[in-house]
Protein backbone atom coordinates (compact mmCIF):
# COMPACT_ATOMS: atom_id res chain seq x y z
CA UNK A 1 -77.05 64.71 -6.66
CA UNK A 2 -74.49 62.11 -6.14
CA UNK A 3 -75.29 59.06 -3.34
CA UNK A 4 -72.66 59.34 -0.51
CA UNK A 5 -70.20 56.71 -1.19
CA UNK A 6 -71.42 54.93 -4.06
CA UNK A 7 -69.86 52.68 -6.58
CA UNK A 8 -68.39 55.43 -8.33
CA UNK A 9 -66.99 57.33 -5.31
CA UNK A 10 -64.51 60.23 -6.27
CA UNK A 11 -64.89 59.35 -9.92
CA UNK A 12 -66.32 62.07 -11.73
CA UNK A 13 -66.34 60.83 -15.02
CA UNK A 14 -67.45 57.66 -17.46
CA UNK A 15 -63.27 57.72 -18.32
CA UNK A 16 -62.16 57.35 -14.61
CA UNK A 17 -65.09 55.09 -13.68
CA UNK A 18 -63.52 52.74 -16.59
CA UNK A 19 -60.59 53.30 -14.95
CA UNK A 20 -60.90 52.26 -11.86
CA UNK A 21 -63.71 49.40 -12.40
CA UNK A 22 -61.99 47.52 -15.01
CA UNK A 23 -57.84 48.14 -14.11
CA UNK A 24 -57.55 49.43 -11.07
CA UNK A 25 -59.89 47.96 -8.13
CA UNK A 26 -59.22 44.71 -8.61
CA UNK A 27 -55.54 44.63 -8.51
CA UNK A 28 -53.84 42.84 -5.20
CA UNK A 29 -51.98 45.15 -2.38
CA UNK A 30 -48.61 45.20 -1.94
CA UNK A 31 -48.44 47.53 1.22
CA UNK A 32 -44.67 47.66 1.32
CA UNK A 33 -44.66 50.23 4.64
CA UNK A 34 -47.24 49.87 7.36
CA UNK A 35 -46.73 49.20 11.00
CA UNK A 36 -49.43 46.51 11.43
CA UNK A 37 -48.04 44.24 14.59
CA UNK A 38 -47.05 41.33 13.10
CA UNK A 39 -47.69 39.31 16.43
CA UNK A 40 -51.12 39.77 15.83
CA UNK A 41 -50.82 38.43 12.43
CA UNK A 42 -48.86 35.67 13.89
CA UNK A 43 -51.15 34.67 16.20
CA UNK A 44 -54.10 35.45 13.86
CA UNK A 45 -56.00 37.81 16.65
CA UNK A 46 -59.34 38.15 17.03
CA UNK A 47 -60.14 41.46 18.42
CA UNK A 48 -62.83 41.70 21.41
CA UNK A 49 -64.71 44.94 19.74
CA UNK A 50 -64.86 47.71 17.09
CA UNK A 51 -63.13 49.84 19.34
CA UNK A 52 -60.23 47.67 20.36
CA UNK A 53 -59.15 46.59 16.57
CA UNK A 54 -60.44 50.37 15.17
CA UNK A 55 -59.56 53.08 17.54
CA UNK A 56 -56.63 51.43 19.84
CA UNK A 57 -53.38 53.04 18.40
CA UNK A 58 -54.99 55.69 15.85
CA UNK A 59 -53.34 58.91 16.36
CA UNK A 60 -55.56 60.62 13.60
CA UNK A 61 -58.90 59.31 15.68
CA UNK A 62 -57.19 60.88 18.94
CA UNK A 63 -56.11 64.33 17.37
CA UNK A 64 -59.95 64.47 16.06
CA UNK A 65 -61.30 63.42 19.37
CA UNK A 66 -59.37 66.00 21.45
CA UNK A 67 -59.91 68.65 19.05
CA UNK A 68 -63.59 67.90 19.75
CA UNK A 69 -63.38 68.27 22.81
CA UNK A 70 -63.43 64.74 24.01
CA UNK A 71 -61.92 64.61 27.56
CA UNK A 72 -58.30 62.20 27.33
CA UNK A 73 -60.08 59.32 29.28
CA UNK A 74 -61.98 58.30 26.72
CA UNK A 75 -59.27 58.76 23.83
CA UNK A 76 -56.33 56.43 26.12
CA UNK A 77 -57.36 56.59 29.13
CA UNK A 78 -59.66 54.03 31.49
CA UNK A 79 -63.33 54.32 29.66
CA UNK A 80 -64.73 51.35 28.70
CA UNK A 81 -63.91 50.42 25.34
CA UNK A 82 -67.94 51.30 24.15
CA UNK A 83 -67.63 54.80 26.47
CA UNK A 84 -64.82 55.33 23.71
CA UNK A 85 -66.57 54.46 21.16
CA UNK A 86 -69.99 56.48 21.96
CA UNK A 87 -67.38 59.54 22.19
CA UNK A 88 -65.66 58.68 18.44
CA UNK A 89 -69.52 58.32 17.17
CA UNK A 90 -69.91 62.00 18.49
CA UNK A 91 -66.64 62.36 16.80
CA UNK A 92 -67.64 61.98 13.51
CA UNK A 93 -70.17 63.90 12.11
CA UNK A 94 -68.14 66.88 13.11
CA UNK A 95 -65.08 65.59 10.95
CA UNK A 96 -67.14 66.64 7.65
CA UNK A 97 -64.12 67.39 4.94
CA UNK A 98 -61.68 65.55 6.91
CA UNK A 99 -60.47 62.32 5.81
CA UNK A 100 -61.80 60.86 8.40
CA UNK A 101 -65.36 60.79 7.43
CA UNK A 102 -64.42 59.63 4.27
CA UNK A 103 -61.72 56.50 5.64
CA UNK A 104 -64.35 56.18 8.47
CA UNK A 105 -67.32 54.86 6.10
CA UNK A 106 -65.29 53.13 3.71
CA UNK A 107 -63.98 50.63 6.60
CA UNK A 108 -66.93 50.35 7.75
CA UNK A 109 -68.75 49.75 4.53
CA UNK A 110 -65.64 47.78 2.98
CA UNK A 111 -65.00 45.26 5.89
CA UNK A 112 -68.25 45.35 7.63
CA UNK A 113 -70.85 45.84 4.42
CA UNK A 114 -72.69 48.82 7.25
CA UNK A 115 -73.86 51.23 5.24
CA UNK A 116 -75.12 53.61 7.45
CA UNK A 117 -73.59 57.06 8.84
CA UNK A 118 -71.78 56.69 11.99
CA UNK A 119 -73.38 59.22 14.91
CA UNK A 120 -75.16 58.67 18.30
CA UNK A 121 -78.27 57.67 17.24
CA UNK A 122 -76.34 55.20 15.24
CA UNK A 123 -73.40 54.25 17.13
CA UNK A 124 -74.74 51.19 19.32
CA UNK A 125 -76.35 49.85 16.35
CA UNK A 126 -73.40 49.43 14.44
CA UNK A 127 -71.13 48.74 17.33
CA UNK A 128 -72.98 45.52 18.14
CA UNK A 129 -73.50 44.20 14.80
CA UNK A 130 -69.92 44.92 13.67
CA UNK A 131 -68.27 43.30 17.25
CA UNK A 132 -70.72 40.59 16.86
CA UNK A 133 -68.95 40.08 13.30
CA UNK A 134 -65.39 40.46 14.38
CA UNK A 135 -65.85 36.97 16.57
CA UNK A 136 -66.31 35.17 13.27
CA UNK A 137 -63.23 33.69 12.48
CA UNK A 138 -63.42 35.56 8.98
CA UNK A 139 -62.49 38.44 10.83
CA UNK A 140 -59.63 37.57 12.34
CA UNK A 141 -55.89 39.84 11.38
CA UNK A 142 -55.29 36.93 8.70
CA UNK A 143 -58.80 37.05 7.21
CA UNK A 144 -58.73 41.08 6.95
CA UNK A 145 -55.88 40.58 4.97
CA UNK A 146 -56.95 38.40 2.54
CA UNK A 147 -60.37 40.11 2.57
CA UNK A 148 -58.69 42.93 0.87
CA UNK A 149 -56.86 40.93 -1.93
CA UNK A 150 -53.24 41.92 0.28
CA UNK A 151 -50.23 39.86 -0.90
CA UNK A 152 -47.50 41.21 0.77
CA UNK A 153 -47.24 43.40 3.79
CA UNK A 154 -43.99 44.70 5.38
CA UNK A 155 -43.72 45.77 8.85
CA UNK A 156 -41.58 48.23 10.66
CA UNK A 157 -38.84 46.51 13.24
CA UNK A 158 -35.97 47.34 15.14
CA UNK A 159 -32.88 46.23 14.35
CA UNK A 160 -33.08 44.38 18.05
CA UNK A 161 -36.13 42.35 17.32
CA UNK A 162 -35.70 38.51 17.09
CA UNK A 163 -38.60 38.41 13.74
CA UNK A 164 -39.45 35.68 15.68
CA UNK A 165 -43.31 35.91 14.67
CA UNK A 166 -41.73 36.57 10.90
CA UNK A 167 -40.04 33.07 10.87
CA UNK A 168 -43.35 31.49 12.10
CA UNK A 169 -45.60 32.72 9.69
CA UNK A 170 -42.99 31.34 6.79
CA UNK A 171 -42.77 28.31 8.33
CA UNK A 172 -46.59 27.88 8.45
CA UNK A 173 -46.51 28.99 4.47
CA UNK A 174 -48.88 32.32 4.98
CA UNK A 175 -50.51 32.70 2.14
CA UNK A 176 -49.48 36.58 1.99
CA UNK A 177 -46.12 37.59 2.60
CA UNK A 178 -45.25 39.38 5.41
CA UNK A 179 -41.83 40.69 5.25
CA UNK A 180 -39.73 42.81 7.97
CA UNK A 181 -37.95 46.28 7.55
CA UNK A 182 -34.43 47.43 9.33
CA UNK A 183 -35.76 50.57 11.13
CA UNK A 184 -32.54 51.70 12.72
CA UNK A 185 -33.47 55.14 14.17
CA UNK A 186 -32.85 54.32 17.76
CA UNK A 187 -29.03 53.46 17.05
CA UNK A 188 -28.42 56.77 15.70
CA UNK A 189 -29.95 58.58 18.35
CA UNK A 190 -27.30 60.74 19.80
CA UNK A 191 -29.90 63.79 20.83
CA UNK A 192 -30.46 61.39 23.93
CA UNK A 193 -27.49 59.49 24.98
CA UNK A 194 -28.92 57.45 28.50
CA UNK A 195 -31.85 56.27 25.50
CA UNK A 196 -28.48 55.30 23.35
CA UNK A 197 -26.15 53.52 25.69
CA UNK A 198 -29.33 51.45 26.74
CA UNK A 199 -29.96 50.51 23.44
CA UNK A 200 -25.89 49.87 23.15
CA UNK A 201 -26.17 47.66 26.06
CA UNK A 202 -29.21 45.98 24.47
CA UNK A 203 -27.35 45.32 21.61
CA UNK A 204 -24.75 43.56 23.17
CA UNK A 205 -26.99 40.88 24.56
CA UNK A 206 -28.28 40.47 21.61
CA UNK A 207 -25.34 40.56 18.82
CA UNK A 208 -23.02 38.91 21.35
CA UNK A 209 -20.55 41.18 20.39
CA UNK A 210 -18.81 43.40 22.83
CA UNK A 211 -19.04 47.28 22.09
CA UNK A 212 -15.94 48.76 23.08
CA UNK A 213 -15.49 51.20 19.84
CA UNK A 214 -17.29 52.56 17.10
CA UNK A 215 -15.44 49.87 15.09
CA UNK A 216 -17.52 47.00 17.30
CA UNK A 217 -20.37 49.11 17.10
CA UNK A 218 -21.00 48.80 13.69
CA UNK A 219 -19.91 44.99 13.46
CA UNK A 220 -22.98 44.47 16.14
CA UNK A 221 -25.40 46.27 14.44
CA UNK A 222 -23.96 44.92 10.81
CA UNK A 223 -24.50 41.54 12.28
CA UNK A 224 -28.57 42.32 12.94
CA UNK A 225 -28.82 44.02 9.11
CA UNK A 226 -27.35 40.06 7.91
CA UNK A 227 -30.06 38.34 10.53
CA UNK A 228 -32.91 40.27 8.87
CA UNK A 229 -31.82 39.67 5.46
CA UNK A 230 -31.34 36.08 6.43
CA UNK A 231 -35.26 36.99 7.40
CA UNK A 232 -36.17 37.76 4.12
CA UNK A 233 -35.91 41.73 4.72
CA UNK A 234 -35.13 43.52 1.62
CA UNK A 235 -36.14 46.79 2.95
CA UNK A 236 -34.73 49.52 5.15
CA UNK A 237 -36.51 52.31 6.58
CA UNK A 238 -35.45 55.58 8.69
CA UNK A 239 -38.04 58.47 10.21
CA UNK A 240 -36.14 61.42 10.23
CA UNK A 241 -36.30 65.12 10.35
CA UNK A 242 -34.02 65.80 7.51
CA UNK A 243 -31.66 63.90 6.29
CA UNK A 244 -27.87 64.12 7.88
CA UNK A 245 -24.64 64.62 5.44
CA UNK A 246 -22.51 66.67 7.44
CA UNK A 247 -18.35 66.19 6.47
CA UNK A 248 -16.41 63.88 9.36
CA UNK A 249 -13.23 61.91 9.16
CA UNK A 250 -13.42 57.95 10.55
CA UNK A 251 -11.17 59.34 13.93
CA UNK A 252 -14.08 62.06 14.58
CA UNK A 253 -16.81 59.49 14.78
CA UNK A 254 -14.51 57.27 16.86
CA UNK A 255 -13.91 59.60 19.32
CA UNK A 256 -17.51 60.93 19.47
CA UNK A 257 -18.65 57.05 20.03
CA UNK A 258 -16.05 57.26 22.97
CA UNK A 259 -17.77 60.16 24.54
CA UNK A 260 -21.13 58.36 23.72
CA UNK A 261 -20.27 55.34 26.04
CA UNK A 262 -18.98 57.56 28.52
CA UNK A 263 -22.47 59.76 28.53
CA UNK A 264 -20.43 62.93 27.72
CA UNK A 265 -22.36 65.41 26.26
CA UNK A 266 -21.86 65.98 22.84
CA UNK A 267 -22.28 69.51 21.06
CA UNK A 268 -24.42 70.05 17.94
CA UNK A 269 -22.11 69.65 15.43
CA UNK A 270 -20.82 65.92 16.95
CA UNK A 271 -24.58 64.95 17.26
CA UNK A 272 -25.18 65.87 13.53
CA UNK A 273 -21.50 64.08 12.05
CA UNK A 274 -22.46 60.57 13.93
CA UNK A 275 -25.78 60.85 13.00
CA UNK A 276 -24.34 61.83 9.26
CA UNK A 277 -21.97 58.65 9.43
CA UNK A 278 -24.78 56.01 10.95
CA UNK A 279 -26.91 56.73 7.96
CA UNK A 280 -24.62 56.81 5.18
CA UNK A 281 -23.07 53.24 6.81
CA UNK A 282 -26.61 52.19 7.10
CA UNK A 283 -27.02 53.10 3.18
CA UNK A 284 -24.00 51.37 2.42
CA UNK A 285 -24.99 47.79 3.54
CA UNK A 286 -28.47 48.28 1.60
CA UNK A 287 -26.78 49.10 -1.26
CA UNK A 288 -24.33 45.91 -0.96
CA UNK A 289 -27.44 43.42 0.02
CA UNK A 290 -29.63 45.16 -3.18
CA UNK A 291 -32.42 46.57 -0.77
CA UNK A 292 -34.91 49.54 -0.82
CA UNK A 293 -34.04 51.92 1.72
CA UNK A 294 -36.75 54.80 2.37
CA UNK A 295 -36.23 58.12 4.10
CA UNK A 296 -39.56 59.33 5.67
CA UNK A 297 -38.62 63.26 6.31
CA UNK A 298 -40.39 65.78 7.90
CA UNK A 299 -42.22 64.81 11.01
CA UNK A 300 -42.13 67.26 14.13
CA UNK A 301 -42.16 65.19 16.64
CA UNK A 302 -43.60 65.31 20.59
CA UNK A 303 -44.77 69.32 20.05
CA UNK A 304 -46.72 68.91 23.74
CA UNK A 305 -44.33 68.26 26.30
CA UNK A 306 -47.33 67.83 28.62
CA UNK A 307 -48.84 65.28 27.17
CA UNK A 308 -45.42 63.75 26.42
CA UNK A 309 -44.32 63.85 30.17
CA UNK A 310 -48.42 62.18 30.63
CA UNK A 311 -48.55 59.67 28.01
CA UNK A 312 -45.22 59.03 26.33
CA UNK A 313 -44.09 59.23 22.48
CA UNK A 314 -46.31 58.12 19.47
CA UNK A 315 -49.84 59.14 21.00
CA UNK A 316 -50.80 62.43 18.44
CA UNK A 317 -48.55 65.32 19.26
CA UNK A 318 -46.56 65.06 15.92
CA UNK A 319 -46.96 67.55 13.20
CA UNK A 320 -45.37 69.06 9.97
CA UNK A 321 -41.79 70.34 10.69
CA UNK A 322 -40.27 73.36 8.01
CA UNK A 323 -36.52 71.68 8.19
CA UNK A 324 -33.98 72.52 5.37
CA UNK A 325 -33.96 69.95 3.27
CA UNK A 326 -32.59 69.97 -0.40
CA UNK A 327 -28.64 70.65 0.23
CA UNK A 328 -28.34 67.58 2.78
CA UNK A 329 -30.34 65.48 0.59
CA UNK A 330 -28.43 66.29 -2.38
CA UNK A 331 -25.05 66.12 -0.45
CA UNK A 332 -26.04 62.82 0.97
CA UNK A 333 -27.27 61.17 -2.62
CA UNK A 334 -24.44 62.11 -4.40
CA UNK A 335 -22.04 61.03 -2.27
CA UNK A 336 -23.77 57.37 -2.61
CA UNK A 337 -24.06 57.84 -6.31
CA UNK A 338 -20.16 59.21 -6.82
CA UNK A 339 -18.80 55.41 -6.06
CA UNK A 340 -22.04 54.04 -7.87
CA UNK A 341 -23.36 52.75 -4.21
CA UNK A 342 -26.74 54.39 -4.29
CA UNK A 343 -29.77 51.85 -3.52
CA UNK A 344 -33.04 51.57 -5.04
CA UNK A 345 -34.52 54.74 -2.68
CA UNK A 346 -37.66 56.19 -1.93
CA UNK A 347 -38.25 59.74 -0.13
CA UNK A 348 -41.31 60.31 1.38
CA UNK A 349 -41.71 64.15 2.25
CA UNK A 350 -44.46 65.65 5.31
CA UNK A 351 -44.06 69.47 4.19
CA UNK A 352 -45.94 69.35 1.27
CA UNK A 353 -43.88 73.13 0.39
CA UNK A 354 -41.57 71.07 -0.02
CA UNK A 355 -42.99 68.58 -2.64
CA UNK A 356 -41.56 70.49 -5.56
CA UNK A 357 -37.97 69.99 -4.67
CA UNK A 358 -38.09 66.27 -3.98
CA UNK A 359 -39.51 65.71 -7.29
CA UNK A 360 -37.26 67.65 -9.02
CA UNK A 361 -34.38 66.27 -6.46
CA UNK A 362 -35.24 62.10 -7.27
CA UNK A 363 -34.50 62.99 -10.79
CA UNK A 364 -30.78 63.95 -10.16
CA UNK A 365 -30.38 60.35 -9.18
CA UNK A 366 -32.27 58.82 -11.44
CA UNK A 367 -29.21 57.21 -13.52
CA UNK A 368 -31.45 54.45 -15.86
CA UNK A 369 -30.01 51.34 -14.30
CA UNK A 370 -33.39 51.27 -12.44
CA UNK A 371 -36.70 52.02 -13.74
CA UNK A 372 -37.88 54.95 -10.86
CA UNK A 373 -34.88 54.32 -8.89
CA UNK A 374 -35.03 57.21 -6.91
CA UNK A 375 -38.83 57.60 -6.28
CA UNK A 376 -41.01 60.10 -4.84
CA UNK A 377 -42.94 58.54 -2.32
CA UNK A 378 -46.61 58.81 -2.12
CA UNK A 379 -48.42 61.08 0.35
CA UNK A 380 -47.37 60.41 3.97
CA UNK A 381 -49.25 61.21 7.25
CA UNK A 382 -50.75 64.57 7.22
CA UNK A 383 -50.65 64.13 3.16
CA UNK A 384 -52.16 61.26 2.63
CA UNK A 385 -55.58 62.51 1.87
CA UNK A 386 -57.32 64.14 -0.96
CA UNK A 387 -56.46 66.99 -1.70
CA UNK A 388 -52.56 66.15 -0.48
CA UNK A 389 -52.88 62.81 -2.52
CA UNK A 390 -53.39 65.01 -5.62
CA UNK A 391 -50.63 67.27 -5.23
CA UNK A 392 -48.10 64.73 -4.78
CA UNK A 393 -49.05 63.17 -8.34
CA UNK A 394 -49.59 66.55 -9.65
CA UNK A 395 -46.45 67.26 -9.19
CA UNK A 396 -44.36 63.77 -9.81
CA UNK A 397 -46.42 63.96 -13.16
CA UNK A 398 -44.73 67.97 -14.03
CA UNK A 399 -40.92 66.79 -12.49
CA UNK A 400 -40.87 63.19 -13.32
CA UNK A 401 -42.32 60.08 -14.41
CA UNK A 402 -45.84 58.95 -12.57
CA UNK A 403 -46.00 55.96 -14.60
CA UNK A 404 -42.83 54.48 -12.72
CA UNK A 405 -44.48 55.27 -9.00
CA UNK A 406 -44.71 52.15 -7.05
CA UNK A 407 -48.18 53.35 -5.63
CA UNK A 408 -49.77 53.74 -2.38
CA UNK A 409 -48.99 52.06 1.29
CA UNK A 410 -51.03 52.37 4.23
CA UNK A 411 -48.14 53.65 6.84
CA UNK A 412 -50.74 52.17 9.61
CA UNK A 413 -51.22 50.35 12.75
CA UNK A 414 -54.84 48.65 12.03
CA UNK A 415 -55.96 46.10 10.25
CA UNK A 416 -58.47 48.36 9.17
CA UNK A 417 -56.61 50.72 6.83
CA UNK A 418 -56.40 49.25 3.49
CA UNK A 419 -59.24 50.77 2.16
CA UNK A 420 -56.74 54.28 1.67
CA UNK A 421 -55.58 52.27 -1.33
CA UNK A 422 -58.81 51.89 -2.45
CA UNK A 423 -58.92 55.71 -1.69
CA UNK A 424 -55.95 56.65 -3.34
CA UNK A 425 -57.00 54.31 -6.52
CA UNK A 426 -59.67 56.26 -6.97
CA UNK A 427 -58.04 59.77 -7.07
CA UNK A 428 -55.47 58.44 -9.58
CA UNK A 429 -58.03 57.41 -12.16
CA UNK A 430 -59.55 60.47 -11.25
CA UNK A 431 -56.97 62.63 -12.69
CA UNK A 432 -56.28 60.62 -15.86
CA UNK A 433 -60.02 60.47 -16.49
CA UNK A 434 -59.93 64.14 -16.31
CA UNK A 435 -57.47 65.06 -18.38
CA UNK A 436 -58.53 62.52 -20.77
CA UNK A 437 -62.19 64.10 -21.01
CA UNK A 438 -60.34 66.86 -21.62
CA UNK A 439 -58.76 66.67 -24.42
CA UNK A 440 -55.44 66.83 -22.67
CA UNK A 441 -54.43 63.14 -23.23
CA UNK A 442 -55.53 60.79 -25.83
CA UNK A 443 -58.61 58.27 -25.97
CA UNK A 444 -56.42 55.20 -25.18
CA UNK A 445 -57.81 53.15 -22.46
CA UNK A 446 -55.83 50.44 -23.24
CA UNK A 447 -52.87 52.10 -22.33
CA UNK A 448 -53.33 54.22 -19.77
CA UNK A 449 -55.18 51.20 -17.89
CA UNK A 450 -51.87 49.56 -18.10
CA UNK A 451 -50.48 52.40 -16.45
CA UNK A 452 -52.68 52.49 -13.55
CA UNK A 453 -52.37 49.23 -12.82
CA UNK A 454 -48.74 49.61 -13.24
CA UNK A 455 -49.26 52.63 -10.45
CA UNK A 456 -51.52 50.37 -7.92
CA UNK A 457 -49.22 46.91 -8.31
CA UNK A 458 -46.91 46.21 -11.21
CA UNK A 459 -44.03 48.51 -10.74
CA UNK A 460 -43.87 47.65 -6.68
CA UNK A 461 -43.74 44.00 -7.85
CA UNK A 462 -40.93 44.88 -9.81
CA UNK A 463 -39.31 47.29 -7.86
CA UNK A 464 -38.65 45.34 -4.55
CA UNK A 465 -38.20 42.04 -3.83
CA UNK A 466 -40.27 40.20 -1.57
CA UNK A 467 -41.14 36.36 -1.78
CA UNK A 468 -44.37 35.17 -3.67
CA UNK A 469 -47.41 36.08 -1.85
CA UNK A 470 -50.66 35.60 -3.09
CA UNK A 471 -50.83 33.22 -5.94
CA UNK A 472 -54.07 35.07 -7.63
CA UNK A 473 -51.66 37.46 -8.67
């Protein structure tokens, strides 16, 4: 019988243990989609307690809590931050075969070298010796990052934010680079139109451009996609439910932007044509400025109206939506690619029924100017554990190429998270260690350790463009 988490972790065989040990674990992070604060990286934060820099913000800890059973007080509401904890050490023994036991011990053995099994008998053991760590300044949000060998990090922003904390941290020469992304999602928001004229108004202020029209409109908002590229953001990023590719003529979307302003209500078909037009514009200045743009599709979102009305969006009611996706997507590629103004793009899909078609989809666009221009984007949210990890590269490896994916990304809020590429490391070399054991691929570690590490850094180096980072790479 195996040891719980030991050196050779998820690696079944003396092929994948190769593997990972001598290509894979020692290769630097480029985590090119997370939604770490970058304030707190800015100001290089030390966090108060285990619970404050491990459970604040984690929707998969609150989904697991409540599902326990765990009263909302002590997931977001007024408990001390050690009540919260004592009910997360409950938590956990009951998330057996959930990632969560598995991501739980790894950050705590990774960052914290505790080795022991988080429960109650446990839990005020490892909460003192781990907050008592976390006032060391080598656990501050700049020393966690370096701790795991990260060179380059980019974070999630609206278009209105003033990457103020961005421009310090290249000014102070950071040592990894930490790199913004043009999230636009709340300009093209027409499902909520006071939410949309505030964010119009906001806008404004901060363009200095007056929004009469749809033609001003996207001068203002092509004026913030220049100031982050004149930030050093070579990445664009939209969380949607399906992509939108509907037909419209320039007067149509005009005239729907006048209604906008004037908060009439639009009907479905208006809502879906300026949401179609906002992202294909969107695409357009990517394409014209060389960047990555990413389409995260899928997401359900704010399923509990309750607990909407109680605590807001972005606090655990999400789930998998079953939206229609492959016409819109392939409408909405190929109109890019007809006048050759397609960007380097990655799709990252939440219904894994739908994992077959994306990988077959990417390769319709695949047109050999780019190595993997057109990628399949490695298991997101609800997929980004074991078992979903595998079926994503199961089947990228039967539609495509999985020796041109640009590898994993921690899509996370904490500080805490990079272990999942450690995780996701692991399960690659896995599956190549299998099917070399097998018989199914040949004996050639040479090469297929170039591969992995090609998977875990090399082709994200080469696939987007951030500044140097970490010079041990």
């Amino acid at each position: 019988m195996k040891e719980f988490l030991d050196d050779n972790f998820l690696l079944k065989t003396k092929t994948a243990q190769r593997l990972y040990h001598e290509y894979a674990s020692h290769m630097p992070i480029i985590d090119y989609h997370c939604h770490l604060p970058q304030q707190d990286i800015a100001k290089d934060t030390r966090y108060a307690n285990l619970t404050q820099i491990w459970l604040y913000g984690d929707h998969y800890k609150w989904r697991a809590l409540r599902t326990n059973g765990v009263d909302e007080a002590y997931v977001t509401g007024n408990k001390t931050d050690y009540e919260k904890f004592e009910k997360w050490a409950e938590t956990v023994p009951y998330t057996l075969r959930n990632p969560l036991y598995h991501w739980t011990h790894l950050e705590l053995k990774r960052y914290f070298d505790c080795k022991e099994i988080l429960s109650p008998d446990t839990a005020k053991h490892i909460y003192e010796s781990c907050t008592e760590k976390l006032q060391s300044p080598e656990f501050s949000a700049r020393s966690l990052l370096l701790k795991m060998n990260v060179e380059q990090v980019c974070t999630t922003d609206d278009p209105l934010d003033d990457l103020a904390y961005h421009q310090q941290l290249k000014k102070e020469g950071f040592k990894i680079g930490v790199a913004p992304a043009f999230r636009p999602d709340k300009a093209m928001n027409a499902d909520d139109l006071t939410a949309l004229n505030a964010y119009i108004d906001k806008l404004e202020a901060v363009s200095n451009i007056s929004v009469t029209d749809y033609d001003a409109y996207l001068k203002a908002l092509k004026s913030r996609h220049d100031y982050f590229a004149a930030n050093d953001c070579t990445v664009s990023d939209h969380g949607l439910e399906q992509i939108y590719a509907e037909d419209y003529t320039d007067s149509e979307i005009s005239n729907i932007f006048i209604k906008i302003r004037s908060q009439q209500s639009l009907s479905s078909s208006e809502k879906l044509k300026f949401k179609s037009a906002m992202l294909f514009q969107f695409a357009l200045w990517d394409h014209e400025k060389g960047w990555v743009q990413q389409y995260h599709l899928g997401a359900l979102r704010n399923n509990n109206l309750r607990a909407l009305r109680q605590l807001g969006p972005d606090t655990g009611w999400d789930s998998i939506g079953d939206f229609s996706q492959a016409s819109a997507l392939s409408r909405f590629l190929g109109k890019l690619d007809l006048d050759n103004r397609l960007a380097k793009t990655i799709i990252y899909n939440l219904n894994p029924s739908d994992n077959a078609m994306i990988a077959a989809m990417i390769g319709n666009f695949n047109d050999g100017s780019v190595a993997g221009k057109v990628q399949f984007g490695s298991a997101w949210w609800f997929n980004d554990q074991k078992d979903g990890m595998i079926d994503q590269l199961n089947v990228l490896s039967n539609m495509g190429l999985l020796s041109k994916l640009v590898g994993m990304l921690t899509d996370s809020r904490s500080f805490l998270s990079f272990p999942r590429h450690e995780y996701f490391r692991r399960i690659l070399c896995n599956l190549f260690g299998d099917d070399v054991e097998n018989g199914e691929l040949p004996n050639d570690i040479a090469w297929i350790g170039k591969i992995v590490q090609d998977i875990c850094y090399y082709n994200a180096k080469n696939y987007f463009n951030f500044r140097a980072g970490n010079p041990s790479s």
